[in-house]
N, C-alpha and C. Protein backbone atom coordinates (compact mmCIF):
# COMPACT_ATOMS: atom_id res chain seq x y z
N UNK A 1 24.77 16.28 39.67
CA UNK A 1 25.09 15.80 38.33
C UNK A 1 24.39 14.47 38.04
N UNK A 2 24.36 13.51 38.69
CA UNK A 2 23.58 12.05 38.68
C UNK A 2 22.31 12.63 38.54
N UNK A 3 21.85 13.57 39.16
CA UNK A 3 20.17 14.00 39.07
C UNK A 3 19.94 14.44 37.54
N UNK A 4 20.79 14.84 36.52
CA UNK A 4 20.85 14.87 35.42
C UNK A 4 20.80 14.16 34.62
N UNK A 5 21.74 13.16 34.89
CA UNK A 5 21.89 11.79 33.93
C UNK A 5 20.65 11.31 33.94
N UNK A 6 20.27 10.94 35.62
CA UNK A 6 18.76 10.01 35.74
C UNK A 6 17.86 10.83 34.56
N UNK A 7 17.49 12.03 34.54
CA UNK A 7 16.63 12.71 33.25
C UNK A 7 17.30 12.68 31.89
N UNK A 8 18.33 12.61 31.50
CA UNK A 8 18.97 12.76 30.46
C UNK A 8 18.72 11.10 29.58
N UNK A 9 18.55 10.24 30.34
CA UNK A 9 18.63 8.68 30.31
C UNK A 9 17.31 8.34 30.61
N UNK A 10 16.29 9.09 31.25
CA UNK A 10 14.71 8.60 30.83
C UNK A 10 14.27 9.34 29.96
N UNK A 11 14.91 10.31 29.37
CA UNK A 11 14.38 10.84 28.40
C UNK A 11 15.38 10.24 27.14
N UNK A 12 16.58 9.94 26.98
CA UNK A 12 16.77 8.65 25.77
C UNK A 12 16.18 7.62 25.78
N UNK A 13 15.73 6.98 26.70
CA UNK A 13 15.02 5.96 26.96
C UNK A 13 13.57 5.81 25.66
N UNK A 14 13.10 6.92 26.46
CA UNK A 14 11.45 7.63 25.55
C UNK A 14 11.33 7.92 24.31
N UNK A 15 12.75 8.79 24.11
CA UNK A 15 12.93 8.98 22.37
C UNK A 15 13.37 7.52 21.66
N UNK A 16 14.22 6.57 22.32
CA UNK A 16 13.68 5.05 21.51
C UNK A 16 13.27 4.97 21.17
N UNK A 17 12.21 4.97 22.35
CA UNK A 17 11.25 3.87 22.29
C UNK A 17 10.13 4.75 21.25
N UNK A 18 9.82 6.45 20.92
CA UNK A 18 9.12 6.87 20.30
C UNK A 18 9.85 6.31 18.85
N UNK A 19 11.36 6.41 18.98
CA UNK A 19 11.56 5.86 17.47
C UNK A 19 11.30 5.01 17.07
N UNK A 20 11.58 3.71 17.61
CA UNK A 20 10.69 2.70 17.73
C UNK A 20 9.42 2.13 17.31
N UNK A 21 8.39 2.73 17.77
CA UNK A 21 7.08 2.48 17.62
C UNK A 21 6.74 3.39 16.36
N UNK A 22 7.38 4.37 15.93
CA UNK A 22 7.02 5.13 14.40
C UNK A 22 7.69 4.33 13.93
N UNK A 23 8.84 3.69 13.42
CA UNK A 23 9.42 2.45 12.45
C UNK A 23 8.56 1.49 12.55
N UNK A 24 8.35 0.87 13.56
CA UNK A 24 7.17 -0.30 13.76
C UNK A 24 5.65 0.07 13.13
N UNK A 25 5.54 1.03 13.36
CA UNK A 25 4.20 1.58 12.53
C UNK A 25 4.12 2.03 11.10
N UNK A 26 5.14 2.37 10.64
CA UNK A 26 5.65 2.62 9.23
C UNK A 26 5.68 1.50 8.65
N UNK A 27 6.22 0.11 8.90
CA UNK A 27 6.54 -0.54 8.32
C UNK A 27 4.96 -1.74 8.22
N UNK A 28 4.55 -1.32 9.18
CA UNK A 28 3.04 -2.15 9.38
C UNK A 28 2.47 -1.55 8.06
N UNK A 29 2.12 -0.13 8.55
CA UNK A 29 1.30 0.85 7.56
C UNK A 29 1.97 0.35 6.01
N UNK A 30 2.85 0.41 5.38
CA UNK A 30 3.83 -0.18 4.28
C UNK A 30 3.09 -1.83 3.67
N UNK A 31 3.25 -2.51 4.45
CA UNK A 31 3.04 -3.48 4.67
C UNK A 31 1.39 -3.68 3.58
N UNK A 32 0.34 -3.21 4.82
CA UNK A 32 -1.04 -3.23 4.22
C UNK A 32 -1.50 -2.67 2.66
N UNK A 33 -0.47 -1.16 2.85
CA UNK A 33 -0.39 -0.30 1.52
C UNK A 33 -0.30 -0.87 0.59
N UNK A 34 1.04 -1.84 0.34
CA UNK A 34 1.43 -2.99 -0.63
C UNK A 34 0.70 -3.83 -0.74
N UNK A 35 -0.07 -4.31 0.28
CA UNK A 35 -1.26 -5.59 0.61
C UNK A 35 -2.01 -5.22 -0.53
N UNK A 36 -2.70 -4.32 -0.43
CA UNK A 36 -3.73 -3.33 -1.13
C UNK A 36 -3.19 -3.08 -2.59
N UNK A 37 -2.57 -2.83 -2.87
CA UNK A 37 -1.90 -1.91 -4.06
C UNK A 37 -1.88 -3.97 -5.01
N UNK A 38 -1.72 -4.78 -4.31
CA UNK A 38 -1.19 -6.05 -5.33
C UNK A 38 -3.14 -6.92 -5.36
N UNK A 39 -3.77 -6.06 -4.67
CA UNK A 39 -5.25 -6.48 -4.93
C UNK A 39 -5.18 -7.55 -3.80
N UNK A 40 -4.57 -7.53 -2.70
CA UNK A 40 -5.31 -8.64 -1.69
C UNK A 40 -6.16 -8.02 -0.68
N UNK A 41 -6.91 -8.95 -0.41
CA UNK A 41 -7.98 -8.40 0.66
C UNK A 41 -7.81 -8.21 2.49
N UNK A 42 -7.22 -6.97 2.68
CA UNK A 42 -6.78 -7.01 3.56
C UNK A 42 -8.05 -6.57 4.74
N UNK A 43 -9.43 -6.28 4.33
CA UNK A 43 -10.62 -5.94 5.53
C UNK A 43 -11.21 -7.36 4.73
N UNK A 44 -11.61 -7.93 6.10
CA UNK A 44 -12.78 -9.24 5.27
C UNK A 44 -14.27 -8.19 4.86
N UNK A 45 -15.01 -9.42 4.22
CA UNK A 45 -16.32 -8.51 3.92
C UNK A 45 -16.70 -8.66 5.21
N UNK A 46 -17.17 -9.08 5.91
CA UNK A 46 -17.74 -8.78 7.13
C UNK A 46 -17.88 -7.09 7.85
N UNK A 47 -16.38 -7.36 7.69
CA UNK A 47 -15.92 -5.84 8.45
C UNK A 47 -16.43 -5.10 7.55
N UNK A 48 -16.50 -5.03 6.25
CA UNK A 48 -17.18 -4.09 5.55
C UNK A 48 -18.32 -3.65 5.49
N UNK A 49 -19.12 -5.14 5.73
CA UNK A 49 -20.55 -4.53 6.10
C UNK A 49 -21.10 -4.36 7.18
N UNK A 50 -20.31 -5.06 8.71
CA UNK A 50 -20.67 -3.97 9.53
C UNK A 50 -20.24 -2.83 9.32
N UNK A 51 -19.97 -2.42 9.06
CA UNK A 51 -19.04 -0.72 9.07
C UNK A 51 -20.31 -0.06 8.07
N UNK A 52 -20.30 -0.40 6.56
CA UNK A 52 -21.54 0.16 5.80
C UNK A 52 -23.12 -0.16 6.69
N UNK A 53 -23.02 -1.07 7.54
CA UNK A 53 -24.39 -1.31 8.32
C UNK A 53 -24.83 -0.89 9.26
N UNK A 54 -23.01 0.14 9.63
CA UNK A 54 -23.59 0.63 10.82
C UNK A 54 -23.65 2.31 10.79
N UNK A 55 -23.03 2.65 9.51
CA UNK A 55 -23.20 3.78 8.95
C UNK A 55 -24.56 4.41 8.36
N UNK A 56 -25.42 3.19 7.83
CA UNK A 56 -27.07 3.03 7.59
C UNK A 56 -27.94 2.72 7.74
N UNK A 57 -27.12 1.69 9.41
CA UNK A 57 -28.57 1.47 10.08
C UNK A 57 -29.17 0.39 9.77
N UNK A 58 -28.74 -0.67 8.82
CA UNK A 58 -28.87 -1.50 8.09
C UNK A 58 -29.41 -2.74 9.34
N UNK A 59 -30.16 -3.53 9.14
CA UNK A 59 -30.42 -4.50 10.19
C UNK A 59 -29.76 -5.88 10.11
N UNK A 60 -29.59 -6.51 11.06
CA UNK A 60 -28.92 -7.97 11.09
C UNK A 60 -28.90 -8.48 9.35
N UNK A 61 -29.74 -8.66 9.47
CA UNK A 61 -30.36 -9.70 7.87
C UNK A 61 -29.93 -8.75 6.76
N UNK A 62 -29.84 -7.62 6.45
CA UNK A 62 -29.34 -6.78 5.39
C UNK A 62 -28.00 -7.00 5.54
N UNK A 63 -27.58 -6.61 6.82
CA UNK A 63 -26.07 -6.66 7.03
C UNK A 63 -25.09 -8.80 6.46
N UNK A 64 -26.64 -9.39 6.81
CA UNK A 64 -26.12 -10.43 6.23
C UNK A 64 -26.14 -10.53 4.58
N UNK A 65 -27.06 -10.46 4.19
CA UNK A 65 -27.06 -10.73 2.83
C UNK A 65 -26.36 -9.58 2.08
N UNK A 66 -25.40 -8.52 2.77
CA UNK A 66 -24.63 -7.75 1.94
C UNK A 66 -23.46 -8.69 1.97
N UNK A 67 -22.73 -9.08 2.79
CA UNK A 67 -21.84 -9.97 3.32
C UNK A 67 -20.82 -10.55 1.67
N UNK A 68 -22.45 -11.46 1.24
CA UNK A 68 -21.60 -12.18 0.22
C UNK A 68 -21.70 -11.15 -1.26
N UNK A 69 -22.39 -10.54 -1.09
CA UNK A 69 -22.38 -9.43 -2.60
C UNK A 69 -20.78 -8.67 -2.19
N UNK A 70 -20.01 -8.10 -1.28
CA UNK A 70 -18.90 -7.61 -0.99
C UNK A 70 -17.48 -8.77 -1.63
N UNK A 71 -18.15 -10.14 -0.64
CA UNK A 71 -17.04 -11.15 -1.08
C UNK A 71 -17.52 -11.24 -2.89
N UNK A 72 -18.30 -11.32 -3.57
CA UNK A 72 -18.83 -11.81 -4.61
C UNK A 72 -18.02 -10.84 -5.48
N UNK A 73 -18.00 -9.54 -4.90
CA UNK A 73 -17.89 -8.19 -5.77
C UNK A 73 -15.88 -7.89 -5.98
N UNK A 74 -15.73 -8.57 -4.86
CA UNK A 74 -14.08 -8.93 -4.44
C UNK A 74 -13.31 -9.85 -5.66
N UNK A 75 -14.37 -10.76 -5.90
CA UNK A 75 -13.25 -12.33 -6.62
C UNK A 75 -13.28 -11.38 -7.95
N UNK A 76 -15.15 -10.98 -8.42
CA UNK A 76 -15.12 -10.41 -9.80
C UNK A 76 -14.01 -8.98 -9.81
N UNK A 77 -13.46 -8.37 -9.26
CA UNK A 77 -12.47 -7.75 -9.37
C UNK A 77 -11.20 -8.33 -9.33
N UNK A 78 -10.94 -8.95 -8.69
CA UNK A 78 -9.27 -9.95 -8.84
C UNK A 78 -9.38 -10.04 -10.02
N UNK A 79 -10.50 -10.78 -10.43
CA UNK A 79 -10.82 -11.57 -11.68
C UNK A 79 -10.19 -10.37 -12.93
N UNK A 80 -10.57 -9.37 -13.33
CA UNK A 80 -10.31 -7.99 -13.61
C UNK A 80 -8.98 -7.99 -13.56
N UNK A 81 -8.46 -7.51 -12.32
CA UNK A 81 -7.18 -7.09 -12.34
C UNK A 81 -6.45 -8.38 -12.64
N UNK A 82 -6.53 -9.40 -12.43
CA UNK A 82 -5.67 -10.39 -13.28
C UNK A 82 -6.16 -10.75 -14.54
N UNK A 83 -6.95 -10.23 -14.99
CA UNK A 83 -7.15 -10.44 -16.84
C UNK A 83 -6.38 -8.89 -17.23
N UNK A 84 -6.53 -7.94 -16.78
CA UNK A 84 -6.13 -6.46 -17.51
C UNK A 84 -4.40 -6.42 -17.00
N UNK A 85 -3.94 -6.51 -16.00
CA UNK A 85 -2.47 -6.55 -15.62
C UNK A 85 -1.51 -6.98 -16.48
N UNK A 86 -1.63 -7.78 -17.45
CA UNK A 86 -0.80 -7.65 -18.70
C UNK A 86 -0.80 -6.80 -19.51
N UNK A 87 -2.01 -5.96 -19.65
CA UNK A 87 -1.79 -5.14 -20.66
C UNK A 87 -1.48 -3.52 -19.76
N UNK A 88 -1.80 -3.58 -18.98
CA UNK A 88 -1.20 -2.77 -18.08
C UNK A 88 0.13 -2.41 -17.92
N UNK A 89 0.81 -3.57 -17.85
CA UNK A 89 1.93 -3.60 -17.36
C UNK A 89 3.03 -3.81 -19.16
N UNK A 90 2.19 -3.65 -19.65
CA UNK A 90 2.31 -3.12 -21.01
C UNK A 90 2.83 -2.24 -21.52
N UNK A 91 1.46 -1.61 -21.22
CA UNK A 91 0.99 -0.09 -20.86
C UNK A 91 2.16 0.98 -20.80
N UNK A 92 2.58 0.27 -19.50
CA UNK A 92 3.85 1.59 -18.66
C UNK A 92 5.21 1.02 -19.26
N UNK A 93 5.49 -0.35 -20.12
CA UNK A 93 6.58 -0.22 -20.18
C UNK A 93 6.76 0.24 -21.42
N UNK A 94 5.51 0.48 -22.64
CA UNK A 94 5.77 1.52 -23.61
C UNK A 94 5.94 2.52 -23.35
N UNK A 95 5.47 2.87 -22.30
CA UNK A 95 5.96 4.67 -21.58
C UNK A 95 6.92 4.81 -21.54
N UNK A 96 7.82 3.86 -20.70
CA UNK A 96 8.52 4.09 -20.53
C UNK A 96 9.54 3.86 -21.48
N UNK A 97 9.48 3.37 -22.39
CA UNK A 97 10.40 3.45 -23.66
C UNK A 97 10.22 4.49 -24.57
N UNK A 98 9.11 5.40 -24.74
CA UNK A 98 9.11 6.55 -25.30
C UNK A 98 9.65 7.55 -24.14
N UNK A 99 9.64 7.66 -23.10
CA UNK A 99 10.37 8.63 -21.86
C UNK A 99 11.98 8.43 -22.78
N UNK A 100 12.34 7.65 -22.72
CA UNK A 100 13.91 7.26 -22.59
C UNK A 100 14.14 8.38 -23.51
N UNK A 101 13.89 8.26 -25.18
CA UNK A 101 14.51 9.34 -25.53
C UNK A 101 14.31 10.45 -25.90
N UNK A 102 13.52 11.14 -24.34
CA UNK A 102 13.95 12.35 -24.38
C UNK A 102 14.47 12.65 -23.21
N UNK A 103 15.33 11.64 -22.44
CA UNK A 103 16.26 11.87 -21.76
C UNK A 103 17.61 11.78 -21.52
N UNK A 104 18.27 12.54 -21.38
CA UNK A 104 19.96 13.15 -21.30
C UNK A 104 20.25 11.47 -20.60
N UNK A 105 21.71 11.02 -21.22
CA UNK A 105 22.25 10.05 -20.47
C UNK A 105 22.28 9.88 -18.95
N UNK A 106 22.57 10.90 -18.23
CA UNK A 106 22.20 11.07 -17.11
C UNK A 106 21.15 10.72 -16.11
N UNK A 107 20.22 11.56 -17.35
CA UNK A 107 18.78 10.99 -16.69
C UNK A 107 18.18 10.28 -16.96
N UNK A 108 18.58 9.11 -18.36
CA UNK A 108 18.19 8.31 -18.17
C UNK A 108 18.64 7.27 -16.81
N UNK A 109 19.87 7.48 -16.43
CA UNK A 109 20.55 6.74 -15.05
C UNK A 109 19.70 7.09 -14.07
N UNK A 110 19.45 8.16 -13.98
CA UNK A 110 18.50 8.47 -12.71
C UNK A 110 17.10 7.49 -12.68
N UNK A 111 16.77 7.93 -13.84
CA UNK A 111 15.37 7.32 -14.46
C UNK A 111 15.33 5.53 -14.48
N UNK A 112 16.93 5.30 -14.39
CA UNK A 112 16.76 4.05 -14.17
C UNK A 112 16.74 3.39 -12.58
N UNK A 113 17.13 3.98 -12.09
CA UNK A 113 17.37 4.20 -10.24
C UNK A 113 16.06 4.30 -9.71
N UNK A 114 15.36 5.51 -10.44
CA UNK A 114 13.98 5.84 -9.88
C UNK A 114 13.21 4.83 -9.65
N UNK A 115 12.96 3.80 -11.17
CA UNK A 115 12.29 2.57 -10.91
C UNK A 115 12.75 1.29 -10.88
N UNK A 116 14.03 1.38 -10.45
CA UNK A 116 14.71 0.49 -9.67
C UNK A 116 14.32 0.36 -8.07
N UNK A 117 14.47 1.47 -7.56
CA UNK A 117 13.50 1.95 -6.10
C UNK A 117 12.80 2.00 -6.29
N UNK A 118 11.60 2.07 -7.39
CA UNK A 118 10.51 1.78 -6.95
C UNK A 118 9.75 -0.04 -6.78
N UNK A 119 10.21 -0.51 -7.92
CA UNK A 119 10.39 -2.05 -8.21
C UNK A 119 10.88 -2.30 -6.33
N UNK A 120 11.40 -2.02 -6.13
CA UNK A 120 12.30 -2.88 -4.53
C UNK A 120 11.44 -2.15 -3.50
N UNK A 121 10.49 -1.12 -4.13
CA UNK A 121 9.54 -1.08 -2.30
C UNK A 121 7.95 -1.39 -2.98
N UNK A 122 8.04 -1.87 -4.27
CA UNK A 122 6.69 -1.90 -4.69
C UNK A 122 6.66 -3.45 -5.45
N UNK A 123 7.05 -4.68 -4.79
CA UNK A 123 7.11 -6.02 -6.01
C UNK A 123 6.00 -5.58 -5.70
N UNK A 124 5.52 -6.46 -7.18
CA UNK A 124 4.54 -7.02 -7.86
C UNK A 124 3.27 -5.35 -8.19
N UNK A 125 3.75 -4.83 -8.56
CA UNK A 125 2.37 -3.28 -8.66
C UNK A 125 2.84 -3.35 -9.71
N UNK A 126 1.88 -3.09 -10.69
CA UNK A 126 2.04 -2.38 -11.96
C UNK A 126 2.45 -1.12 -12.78
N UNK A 127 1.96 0.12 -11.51
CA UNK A 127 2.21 1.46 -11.88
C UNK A 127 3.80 1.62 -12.34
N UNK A 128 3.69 2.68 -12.36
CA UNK A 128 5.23 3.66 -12.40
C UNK A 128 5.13 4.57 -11.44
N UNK A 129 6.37 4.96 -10.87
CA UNK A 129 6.09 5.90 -9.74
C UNK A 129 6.43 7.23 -10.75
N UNK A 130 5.15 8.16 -9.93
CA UNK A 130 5.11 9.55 -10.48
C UNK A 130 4.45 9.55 -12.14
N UNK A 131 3.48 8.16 -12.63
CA UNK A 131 3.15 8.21 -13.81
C UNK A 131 1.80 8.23 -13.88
């Protein structure tokens, strides 16, 4: 019977620790997703252009002078998404005021839940979930 437990108890042990490391990885993965989704730069350019430099073979000196056209190409997009994000965020909340009535009291409650959860795993994004 002890020869049981000992397996019964390294194998809870393992399923932890597998639970574990998928929560820990979920929440990493989450993490960057959101990174991304609010426009921060979560690969430097560097990494970008080795990666495009090494996909083409590109030589030292190309791989350098792509470098700052990546960072360059980066700010002029922030730049973008923080000039258009007001009207964006515009955008979806006229949607979402024409949604409302054509929905049952009910669903508007749901409908209000929906992006209530989404607001609390998504600050700061603009979208609508499922829009």
């Amino acid at each position: 019977m002890k020869h049981w437990k000992a397996i019964l108890g390294v194998i809870g042990i393992f399923v932890l620790g597998a639970l574990a490391g998928a929560l820990l990885t979920h929440r990493l993965y989450m993490k960057r997703v959101r990174a991304l989704a609010r426009g921060e730069a979560m690969v430097p350019a560097e990494t970008i252009a080795r990666r495009i430099g090494q996909r083409l073979g590109l030589t030292a000196e190309q791989r350098a002078r792509l470098v700052p056209l990546i960072a360059d190409t980066r700010q002029r997009l922030n730049r973008i998404r923080a000039d258009t994000e007001p009207q964006v965020r515009e955008a979806f909340q006229e949607l979402e005021g024409r949604i409302r009535p054509l929905l049952t009291p009910e669903q508007q409650t749901q409908f209000d839940k929906l992006l209530a959860e989404f607001n609390r795993r998504w600050p700061n994004v603009t979208v609508t979930p499922s829009l």
